[in-house]
C-alpha atoms as a PDB file:
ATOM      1  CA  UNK A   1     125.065 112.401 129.335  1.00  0.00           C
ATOM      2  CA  UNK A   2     122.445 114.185 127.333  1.00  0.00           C
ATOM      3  CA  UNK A   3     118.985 111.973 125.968  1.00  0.00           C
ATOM      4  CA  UNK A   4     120.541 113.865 122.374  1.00  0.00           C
ATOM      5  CA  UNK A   5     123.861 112.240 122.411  1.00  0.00           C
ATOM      6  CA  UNK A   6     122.868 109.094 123.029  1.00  0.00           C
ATOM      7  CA  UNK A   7     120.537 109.381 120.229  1.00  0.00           C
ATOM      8  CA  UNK A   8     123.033 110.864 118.070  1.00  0.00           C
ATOM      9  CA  UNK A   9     126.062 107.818 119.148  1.00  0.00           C
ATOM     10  CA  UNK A  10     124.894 104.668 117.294  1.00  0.00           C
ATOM     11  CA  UNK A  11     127.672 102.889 119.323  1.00  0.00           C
ATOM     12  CA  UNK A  12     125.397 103.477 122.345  1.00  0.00           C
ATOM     13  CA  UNK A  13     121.802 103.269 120.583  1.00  0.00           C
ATOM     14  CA  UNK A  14     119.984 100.784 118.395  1.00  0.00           C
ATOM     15  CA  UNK A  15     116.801 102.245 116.583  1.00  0.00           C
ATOM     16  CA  UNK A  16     114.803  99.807 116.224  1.00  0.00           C
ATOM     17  CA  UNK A  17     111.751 101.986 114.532  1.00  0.00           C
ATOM     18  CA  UNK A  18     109.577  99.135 113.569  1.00  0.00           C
ATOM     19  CA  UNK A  19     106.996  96.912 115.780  1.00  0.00           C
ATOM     20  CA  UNK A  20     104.824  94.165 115.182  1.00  0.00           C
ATOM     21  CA  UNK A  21     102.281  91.708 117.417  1.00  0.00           C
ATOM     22  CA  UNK A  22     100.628  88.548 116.488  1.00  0.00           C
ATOM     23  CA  UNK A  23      97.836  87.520 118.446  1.00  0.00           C
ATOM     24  CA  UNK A  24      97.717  83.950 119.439  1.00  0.00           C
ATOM     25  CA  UNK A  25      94.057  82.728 119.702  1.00  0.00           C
ATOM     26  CA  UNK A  26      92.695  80.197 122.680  1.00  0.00           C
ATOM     27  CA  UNK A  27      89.492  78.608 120.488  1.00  0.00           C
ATOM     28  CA  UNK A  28      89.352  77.734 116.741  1.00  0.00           C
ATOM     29  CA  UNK A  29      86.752  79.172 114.397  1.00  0.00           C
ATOM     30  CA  UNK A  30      83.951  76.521 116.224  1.00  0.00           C
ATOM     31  CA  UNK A  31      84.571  78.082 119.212  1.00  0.00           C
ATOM     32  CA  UNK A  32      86.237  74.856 120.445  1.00  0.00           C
ATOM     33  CA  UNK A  33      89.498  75.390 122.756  1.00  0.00           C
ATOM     34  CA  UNK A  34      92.671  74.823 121.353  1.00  0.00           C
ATOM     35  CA  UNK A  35      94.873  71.868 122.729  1.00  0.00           C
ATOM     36  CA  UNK A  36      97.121  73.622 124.704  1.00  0.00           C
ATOM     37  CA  UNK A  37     100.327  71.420 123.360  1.00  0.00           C
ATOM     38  CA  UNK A  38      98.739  73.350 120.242  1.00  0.00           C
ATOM     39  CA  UNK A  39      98.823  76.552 121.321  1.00  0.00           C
ATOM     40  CA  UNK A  40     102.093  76.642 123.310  1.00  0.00           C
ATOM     41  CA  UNK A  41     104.102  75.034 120.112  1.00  0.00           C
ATOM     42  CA  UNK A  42     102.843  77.597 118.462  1.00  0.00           C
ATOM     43  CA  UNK A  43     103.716  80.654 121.153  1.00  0.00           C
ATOM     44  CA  UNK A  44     107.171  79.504 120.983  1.00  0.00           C
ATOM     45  CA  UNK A  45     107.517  79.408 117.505  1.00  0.00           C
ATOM     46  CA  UNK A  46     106.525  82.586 117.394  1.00  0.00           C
ATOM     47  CA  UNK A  47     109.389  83.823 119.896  1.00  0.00           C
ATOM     48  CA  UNK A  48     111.698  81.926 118.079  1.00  0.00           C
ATOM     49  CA  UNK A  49     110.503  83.774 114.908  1.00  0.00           C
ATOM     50  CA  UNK A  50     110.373  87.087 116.478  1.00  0.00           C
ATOM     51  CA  UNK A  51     113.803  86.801 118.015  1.00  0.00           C
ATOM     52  CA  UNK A  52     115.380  85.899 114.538  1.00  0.00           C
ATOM     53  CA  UNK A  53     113.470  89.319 113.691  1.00  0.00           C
ATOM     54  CA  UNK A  54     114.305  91.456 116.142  1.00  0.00           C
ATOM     55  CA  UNK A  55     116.397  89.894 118.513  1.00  0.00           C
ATOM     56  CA  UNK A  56     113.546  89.061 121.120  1.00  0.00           C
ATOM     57  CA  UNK A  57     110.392  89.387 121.998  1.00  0.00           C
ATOM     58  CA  UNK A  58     107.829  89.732 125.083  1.00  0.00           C
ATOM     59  CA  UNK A  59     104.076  88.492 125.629  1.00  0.00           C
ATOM     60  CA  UNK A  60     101.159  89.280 127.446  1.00  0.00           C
ATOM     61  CA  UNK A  61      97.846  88.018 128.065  1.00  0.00           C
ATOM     62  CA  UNK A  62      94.468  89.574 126.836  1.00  0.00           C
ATOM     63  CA  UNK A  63      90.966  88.981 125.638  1.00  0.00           C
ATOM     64  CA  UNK A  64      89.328  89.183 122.451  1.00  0.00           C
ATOM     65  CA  UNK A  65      85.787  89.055 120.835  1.00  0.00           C
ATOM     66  CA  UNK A  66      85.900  88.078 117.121  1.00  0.00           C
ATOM     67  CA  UNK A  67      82.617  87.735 114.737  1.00  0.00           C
ATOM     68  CA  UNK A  68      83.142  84.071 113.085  1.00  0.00           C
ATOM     69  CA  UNK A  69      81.852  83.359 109.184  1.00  0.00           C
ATOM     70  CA  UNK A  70      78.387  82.360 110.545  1.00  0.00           C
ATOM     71  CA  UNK A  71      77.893  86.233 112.271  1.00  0.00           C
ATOM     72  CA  UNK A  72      78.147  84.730 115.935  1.00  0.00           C
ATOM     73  CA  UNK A  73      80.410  86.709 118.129  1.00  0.00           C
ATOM     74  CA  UNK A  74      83.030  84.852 120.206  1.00  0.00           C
ATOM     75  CA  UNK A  75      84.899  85.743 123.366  1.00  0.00           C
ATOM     76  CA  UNK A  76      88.474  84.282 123.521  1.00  0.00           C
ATOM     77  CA  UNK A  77      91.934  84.941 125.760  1.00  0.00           C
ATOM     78  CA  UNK A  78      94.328  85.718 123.619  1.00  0.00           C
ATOM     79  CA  UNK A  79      98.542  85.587 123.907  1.00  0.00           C
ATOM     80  CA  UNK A  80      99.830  88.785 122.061  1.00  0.00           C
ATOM     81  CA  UNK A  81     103.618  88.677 121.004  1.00  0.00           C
ATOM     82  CA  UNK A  82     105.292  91.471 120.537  1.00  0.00           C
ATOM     83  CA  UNK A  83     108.768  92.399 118.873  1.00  0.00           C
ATOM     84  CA  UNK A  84     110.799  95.329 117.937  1.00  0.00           C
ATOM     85  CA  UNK A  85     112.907  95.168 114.863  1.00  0.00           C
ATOM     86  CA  UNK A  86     114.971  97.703 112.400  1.00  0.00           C
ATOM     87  CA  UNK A  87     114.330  98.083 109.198  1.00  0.00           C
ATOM     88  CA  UNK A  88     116.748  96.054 107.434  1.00  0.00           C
ATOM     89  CA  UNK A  89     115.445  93.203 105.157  1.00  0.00           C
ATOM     90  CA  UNK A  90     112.169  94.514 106.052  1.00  0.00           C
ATOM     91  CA  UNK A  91     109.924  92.946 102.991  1.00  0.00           C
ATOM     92  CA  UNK A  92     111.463  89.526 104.269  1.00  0.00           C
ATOM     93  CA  UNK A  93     110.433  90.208 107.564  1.00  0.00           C
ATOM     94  CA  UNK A  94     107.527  91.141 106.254  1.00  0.00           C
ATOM     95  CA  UNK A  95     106.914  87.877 104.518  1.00  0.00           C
ATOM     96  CA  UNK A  96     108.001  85.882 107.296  1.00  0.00           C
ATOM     97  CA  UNK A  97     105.521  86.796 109.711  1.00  0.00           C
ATOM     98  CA  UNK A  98     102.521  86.352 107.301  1.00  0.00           C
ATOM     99  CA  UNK A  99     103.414  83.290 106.071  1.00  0.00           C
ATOM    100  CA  UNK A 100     103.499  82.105 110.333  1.00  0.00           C
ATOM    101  CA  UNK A 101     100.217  83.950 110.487  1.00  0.00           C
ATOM    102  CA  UNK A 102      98.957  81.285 107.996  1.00  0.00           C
ATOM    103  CA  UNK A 103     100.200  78.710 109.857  1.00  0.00           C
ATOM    104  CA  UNK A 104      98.591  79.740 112.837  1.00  0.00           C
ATOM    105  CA  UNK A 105      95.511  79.391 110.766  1.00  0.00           C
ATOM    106  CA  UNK A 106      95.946  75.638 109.879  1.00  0.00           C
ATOM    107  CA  UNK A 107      97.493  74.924 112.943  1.00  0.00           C
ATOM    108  CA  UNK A 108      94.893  76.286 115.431  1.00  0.00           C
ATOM    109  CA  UNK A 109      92.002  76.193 112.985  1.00  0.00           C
ATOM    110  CA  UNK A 110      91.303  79.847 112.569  1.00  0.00           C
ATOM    111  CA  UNK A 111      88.987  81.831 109.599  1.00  0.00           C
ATOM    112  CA  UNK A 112      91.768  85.028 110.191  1.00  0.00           C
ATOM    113  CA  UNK A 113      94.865  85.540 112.459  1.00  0.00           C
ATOM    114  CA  UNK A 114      95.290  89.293 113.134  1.00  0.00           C
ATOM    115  CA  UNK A 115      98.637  90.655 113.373  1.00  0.00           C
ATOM    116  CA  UNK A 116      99.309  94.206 114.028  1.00  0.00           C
ATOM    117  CA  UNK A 117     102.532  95.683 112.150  1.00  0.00           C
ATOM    118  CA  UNK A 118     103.689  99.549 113.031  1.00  0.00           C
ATOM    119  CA  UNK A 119     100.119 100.532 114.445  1.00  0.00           C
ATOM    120  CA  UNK A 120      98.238  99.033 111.853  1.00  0.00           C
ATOM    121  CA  UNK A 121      95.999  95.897 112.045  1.00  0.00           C
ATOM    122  CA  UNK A 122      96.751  93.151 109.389  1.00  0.00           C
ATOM    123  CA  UNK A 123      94.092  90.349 108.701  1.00  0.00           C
ATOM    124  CA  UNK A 124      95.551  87.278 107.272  1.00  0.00           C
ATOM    125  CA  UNK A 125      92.822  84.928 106.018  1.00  0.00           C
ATOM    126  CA  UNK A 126      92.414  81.372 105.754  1.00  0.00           C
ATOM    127  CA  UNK A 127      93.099  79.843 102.408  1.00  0.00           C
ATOM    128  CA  UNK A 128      93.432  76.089 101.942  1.00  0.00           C
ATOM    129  CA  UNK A 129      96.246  76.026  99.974  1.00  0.00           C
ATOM    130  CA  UNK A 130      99.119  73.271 100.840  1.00  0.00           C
ATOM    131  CA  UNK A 131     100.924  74.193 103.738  1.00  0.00           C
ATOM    132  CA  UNK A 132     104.404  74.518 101.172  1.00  0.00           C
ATOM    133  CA  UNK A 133     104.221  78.746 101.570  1.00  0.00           C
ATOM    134  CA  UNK A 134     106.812  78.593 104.674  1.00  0.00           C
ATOM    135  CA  UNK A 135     108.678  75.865 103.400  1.00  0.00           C
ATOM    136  CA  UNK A 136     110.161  77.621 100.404  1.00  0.00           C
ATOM    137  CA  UNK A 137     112.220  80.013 102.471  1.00  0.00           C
ATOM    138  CA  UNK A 138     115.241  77.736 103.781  1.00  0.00           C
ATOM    139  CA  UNK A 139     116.700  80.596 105.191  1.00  0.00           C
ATOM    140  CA  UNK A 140     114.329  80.760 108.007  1.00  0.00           C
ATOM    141  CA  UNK A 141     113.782  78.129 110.962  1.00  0.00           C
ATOM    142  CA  UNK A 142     110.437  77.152 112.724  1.00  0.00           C
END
């Protein structure tokens, strides 16, 4: 069978054209490590978010250098989640993941979570508004 038929036979072939990856950080914004039962709650709620999104999701390990508020640079490892999805519902998907980004923020104590959506790098910010933003979508489950 022919690479075109199979792209042409939806039966047989799911496009999923869309790709995002959140970065998962090992040290908070005073370069202090992150309590690991910290960062791994966090890692899997970000595959169970993913695979709501796109059905699954994969991780790998890398390292990062970030420039902090103060101008210091700091090297950190770094888990980056990745996940295909389609492009239904996209704007909710959309939300979804930035509103987790912001959690990631309170959670782990970061200035800015980075999160990479179709080849292009996102920063989400720290703002200290109550943590409510995540909680106002029933429809999704951390």
């Amino acid at each position: 069978m022919e690479v075109n038929s199979l792209t042409e036979d939806t039966n047989l072939l799911d496009r999923l054209s869309h790709v995002v990856r959140i970065h998962i950080p090992s040290k908070d914004r005073n370069n202090r490590r992150i309590v690991n039962k910290v960062r791994m709650h966090l890692m899997d709620e970000c595959f169970q978010l993913m695979s709501h999104i796109g059905g699954g999701a994969y991780s790998h390990e890398g390292i990062g250098i970030v420039v902090l508020g103060n101008g210091k640079k700091m090297k950190e490892n770094v888990t980056i989640i990745t996940c295909f999805f389609d492009s239904s519902d996209i704007v909710g998907k959309v939300i979804a993941l930035a509103n987790f980004c912001h959690k990631i923020i309170h959670m782990a104590n970061q200035e800015s979570v980075a999160a990479e959506i179709d080849s292009k790098l996102y920063l989400f910010k720290r703002f200290d508004l109550h943590l409510e933003c995540w909680s106002r979508r029933s429809d999704l489950e951390w």
